[in-house]
Every structure is written in C-alpha cells, then in structure tokens.
C-alpha atoms as a PDB file:
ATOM      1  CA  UNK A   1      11.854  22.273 122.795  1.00  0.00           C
ATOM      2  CA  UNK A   2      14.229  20.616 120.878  1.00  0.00           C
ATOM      3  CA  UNK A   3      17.328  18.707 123.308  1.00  0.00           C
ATOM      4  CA  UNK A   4      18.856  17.126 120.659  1.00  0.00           C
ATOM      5  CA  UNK A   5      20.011  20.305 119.597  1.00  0.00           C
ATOM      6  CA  UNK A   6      21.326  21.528 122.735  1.00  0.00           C
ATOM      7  CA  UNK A   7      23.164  18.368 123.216  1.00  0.00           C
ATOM      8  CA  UNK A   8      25.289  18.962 119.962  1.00  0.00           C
ATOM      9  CA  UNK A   9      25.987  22.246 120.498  1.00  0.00           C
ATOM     10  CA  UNK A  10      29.961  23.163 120.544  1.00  0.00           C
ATOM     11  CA  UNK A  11      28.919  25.428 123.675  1.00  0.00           C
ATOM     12  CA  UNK A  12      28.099  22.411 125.728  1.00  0.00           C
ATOM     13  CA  UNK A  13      30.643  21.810 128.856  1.00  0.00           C
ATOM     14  CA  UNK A  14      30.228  18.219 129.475  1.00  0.00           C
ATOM     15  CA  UNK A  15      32.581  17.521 132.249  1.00  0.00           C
ATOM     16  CA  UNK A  16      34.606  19.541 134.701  1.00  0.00           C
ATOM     17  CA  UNK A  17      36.133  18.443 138.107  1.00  0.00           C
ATOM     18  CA  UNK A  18      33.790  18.968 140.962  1.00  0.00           C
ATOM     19  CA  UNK A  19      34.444  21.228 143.598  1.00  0.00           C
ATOM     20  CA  UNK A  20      33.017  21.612 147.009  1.00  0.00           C
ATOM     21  CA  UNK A  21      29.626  23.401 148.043  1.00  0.00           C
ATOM     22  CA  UNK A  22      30.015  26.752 147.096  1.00  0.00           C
ATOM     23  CA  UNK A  23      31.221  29.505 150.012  1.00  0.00           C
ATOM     24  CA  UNK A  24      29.213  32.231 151.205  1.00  0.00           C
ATOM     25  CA  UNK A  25      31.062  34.870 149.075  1.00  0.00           C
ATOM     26  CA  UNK A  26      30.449  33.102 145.901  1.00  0.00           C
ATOM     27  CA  UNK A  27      26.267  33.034 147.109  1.00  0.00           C
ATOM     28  CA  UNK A  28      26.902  37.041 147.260  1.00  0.00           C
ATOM     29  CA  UNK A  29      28.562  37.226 143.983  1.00  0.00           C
ATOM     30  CA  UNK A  30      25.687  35.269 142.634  1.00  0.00           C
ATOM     31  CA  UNK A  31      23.159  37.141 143.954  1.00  0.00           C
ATOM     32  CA  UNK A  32      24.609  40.478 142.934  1.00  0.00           C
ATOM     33  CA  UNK A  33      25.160  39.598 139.094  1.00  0.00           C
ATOM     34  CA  UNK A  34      21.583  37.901 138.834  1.00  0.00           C
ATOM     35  CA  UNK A  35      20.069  41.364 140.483  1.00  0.00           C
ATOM     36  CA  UNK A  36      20.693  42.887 136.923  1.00  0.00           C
ATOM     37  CA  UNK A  37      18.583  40.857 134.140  1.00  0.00           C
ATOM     38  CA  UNK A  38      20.730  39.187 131.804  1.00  0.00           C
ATOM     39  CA  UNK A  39      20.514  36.327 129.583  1.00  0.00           C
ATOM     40  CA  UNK A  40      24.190  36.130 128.616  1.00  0.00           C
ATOM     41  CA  UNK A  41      27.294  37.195 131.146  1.00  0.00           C
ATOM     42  CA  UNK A  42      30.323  37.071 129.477  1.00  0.00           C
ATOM     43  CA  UNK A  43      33.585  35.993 132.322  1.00  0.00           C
ATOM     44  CA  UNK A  44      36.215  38.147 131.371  1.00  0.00           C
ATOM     45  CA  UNK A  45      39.841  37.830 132.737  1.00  0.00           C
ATOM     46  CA  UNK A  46      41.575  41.724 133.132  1.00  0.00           C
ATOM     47  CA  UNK A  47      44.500  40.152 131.418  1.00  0.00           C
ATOM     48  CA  UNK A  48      47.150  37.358 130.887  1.00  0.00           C
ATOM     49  CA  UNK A  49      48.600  35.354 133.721  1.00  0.00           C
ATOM     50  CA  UNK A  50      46.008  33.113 135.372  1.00  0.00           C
ATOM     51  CA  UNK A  51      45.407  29.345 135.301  1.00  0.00           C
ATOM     52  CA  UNK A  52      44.422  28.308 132.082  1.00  0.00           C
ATOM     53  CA  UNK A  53      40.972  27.560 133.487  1.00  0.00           C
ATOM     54  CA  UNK A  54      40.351  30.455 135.283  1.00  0.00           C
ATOM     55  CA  UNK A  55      37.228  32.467 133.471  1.00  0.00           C
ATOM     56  CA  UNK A  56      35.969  28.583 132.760  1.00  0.00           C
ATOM     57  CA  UNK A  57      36.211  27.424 136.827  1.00  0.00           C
ATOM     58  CA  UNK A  58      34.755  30.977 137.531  1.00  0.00           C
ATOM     59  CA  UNK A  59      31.683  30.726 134.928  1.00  0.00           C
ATOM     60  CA  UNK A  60      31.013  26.562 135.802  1.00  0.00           C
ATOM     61  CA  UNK A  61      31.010  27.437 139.649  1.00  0.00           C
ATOM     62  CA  UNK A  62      28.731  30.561 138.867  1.00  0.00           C
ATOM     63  CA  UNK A  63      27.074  28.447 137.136  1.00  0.00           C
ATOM     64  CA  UNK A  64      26.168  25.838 139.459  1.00  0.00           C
ATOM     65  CA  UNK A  65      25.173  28.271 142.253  1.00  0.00           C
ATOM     66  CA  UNK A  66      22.786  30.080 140.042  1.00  0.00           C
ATOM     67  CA  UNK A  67      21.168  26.480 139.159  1.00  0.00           C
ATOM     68  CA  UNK A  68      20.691  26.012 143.001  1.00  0.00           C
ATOM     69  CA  UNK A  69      18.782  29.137 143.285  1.00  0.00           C
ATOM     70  CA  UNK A  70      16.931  29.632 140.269  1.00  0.00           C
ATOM     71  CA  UNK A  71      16.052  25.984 139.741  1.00  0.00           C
ATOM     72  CA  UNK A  72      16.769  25.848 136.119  1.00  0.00           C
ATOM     73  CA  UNK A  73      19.498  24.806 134.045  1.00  0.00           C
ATOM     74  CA  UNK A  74      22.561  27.459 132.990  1.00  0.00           C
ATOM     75  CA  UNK A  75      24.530  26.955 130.388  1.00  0.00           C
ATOM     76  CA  UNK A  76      28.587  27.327 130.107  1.00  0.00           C
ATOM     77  CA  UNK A  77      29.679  28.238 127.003  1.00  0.00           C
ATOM     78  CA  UNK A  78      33.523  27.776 126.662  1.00  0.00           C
ATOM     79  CA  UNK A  79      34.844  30.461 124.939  1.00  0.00           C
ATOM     80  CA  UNK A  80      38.476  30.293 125.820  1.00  0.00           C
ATOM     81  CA  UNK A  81      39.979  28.899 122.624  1.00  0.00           C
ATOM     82  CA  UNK A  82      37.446  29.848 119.662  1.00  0.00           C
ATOM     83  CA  UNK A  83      39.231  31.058 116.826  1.00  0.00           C
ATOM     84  CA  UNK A  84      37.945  33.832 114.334  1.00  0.00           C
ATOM     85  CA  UNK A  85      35.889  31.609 111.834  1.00  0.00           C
ATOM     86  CA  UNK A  86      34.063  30.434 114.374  1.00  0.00           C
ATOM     87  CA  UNK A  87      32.878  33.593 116.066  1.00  0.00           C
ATOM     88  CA  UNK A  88      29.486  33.889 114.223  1.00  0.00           C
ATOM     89  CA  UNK A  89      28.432  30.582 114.900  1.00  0.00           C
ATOM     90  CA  UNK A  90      29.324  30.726 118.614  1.00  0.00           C
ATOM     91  CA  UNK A  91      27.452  34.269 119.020  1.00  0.00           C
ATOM     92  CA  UNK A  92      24.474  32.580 116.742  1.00  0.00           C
ATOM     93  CA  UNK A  93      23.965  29.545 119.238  1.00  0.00           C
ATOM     94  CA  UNK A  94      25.026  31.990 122.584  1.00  0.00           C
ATOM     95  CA  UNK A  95      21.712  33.961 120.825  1.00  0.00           C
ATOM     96  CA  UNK A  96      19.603  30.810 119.885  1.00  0.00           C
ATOM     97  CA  UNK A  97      19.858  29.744 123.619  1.00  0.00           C
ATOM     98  CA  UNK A  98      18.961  33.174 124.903  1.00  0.00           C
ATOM     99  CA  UNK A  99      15.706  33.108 122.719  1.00  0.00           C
ATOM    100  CA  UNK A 100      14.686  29.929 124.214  1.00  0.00           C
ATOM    101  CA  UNK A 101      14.642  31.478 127.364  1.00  0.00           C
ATOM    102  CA  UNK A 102      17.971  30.088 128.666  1.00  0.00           C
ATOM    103  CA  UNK A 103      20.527  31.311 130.820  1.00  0.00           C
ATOM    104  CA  UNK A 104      24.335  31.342 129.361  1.00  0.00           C
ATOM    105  CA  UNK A 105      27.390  32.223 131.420  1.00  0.00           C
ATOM    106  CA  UNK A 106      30.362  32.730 129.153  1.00  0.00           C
ATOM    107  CA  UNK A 107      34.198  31.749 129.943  1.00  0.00           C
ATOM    108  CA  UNK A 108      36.263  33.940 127.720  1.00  0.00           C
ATOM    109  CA  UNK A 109      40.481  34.543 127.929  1.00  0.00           C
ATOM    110  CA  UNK A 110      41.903  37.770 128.422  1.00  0.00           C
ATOM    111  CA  UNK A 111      42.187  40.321 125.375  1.00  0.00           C
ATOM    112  CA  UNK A 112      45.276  39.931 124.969  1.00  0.00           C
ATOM    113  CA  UNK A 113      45.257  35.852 124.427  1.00  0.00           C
ATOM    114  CA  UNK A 114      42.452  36.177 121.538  1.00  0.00           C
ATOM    115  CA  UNK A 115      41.510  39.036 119.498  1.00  0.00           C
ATOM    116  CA  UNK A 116      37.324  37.256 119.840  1.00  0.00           C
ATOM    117  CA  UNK A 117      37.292  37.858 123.332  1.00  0.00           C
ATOM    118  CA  UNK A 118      36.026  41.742 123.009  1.00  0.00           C
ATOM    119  CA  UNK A 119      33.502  40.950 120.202  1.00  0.00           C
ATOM    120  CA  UNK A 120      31.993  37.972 122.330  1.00  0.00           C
ATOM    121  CA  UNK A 121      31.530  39.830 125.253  1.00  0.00           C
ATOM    122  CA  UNK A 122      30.139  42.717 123.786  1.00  0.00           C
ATOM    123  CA  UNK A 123      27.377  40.307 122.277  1.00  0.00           C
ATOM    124  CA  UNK A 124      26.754  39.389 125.189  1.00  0.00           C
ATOM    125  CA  UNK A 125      23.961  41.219 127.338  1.00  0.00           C
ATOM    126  CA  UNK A 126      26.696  42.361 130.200  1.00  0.00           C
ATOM    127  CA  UNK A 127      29.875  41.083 131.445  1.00  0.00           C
ATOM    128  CA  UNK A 128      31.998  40.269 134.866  1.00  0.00           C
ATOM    129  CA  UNK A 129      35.667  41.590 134.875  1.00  0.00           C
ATOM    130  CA  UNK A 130      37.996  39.001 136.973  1.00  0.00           C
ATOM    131  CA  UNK A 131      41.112  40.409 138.250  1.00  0.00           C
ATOM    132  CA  UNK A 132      43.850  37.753 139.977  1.00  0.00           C
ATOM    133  CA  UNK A 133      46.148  40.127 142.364  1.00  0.00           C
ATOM    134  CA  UNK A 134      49.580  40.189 141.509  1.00  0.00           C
ATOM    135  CA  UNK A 135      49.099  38.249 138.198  1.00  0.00           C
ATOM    136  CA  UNK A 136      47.276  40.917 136.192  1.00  0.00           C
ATOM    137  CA  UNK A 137      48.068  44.564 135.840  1.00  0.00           C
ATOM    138  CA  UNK A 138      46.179  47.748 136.776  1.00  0.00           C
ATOM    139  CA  UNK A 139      47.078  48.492 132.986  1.00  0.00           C
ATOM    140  CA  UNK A 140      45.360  45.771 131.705  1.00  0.00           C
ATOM    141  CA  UNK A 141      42.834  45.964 133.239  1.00  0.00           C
ATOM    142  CA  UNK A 142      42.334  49.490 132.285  1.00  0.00           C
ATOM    143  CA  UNK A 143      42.463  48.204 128.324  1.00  0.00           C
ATOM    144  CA  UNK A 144      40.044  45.451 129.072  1.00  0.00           C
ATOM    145  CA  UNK A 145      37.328  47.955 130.326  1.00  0.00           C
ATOM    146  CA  UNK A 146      38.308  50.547 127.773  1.00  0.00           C
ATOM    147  CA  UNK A 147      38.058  47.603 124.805  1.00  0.00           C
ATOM    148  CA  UNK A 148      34.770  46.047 125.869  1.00  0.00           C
ATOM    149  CA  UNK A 149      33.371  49.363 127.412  1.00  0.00           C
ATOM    150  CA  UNK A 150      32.598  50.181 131.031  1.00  0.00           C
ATOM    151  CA  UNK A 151      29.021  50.276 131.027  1.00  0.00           C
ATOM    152  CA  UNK A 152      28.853  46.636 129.834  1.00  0.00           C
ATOM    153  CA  UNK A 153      30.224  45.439 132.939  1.00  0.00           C
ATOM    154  CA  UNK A 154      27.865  45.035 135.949  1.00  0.00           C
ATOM    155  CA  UNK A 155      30.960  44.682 137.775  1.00  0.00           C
ATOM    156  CA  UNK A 156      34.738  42.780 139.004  1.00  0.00           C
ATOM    157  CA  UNK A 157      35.774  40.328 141.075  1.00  0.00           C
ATOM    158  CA  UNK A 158      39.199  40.284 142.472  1.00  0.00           C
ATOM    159  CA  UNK A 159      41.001  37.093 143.235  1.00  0.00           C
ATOM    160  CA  UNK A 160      43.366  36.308 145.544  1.00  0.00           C
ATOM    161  CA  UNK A 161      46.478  33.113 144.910  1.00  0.00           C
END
C-alpha cells in the first residue's frame, strides 16, 4: 500500500476542532448508514442556509464514530468548495481510495452553492440528505432529492439550531 500517496491527496482533512464523545443518536445514525454497504457516502445539505461547516462537521464526526466501531481508518473528503476543473480528479482519487478497500465519507454544499455537488454525489455509492429546521426549505429539499435521485439516498437526518 502506498501512504505517501494518501498523504498528498487534496481529499485529506488534516485538522478539525475536536468535539466531545459522540451521543447516543449519532451511534444510531452510524449504525443505520453502515447497515447498507457502501464505500463512498456522499453528506448532502437539502439546501442553503447552514454553517459553513455543516456537511464537513457532519461527515468528520460520522467519521470518527465509524473508526471506533469498525477499527479502520475513514476518510473525509472535503468537497465543499471544489470547483468544476477539478471534479474528475476528485471523483478519480474518491474511486482510487474505494479500490483500495477504503472507506470515504464525503462533505458536499447544497445544490444550490455549487453546480459539482449533484455529479459528486451521484459518483458516489449512496448518499445522506441533512436537513437544518427552519434554515432549509421543504422546496429544496424536494430539488435536492429530485437532482441527485431518491433511490441514491439511504436516508436524512434532520437537525435542530
């Protein structure tokens, strides 16, 4: 296995503020994405209007359960800001990592902040839809499912300010 390469990639998350022991509900959450194989879940906001870190803070702390209970390492790919010429190379290494038998959880914005978002999370194997109440719309939401497709979602998560 080659680490170098991993350690270069442009997927790599290399710091983010820690947070306490994860609650009960975010166990459950775990536990119900990981009971559908995947290689690849793609975080998807239902639209506009959260924290500018909210698919990343979702897919890190995801991320960091799953590592307690599988006992391997998952990657974070940040997806929030990549811009159109470099889709291809983000869904290439997203792919390379999935053929080398590793886990990647990916933090995308909403449709509506990047035209990418839809095309990454459609190459990825399935996807979580993240709603924040009273910040995003039942309309948006509605054009997040439509645009990505319902069956590629294993499910939503609804967050509360």
């Amino acid at each position: 296995m080659n680490l170098k390469r991993y350690q270069n990639s442009s997927l790599a998350v290399r710091e983010q503020k820690k947070e306490a022991f994860p609650e009960a509900d975010w166990q459950k959450l775990w536990l119900t994405l990981k009971s559908k194989p995947w290689s690849s879940l793609a975080v998807v906001p239902a639209g506009p209007g959260g924290p500018p870190d909210f698919s990343l803070t979702i897919a890190v702390t995801l991320a960091r359960i799953g590592i307690v209970h599988i006992g391997a390492q998952i990657h974070v790919a940040d997806a929030t800001r990549i811009p159109l010429v470099r889709l291809e190379q983000f869904t290439e290494e997203v792919r390379r990592l999935n053929e080398d038998g590793k886990l990647v959880i990916i933090a995308l914005p909403s449709i509506e902040e990047n035209p990418v978002t839809v095309s990454i999370a459609k190459a990825a194997n399935n996807a979580v839809l993240c709603i924040l109440m009273e910040k995003m719309t039942t309309g948006e939401t509605k054009r997040t499912v439509d645009k990505i497709g319902a069956s590629h979602f294993l499910g939503s998560i609804v967050f509360h300010l």
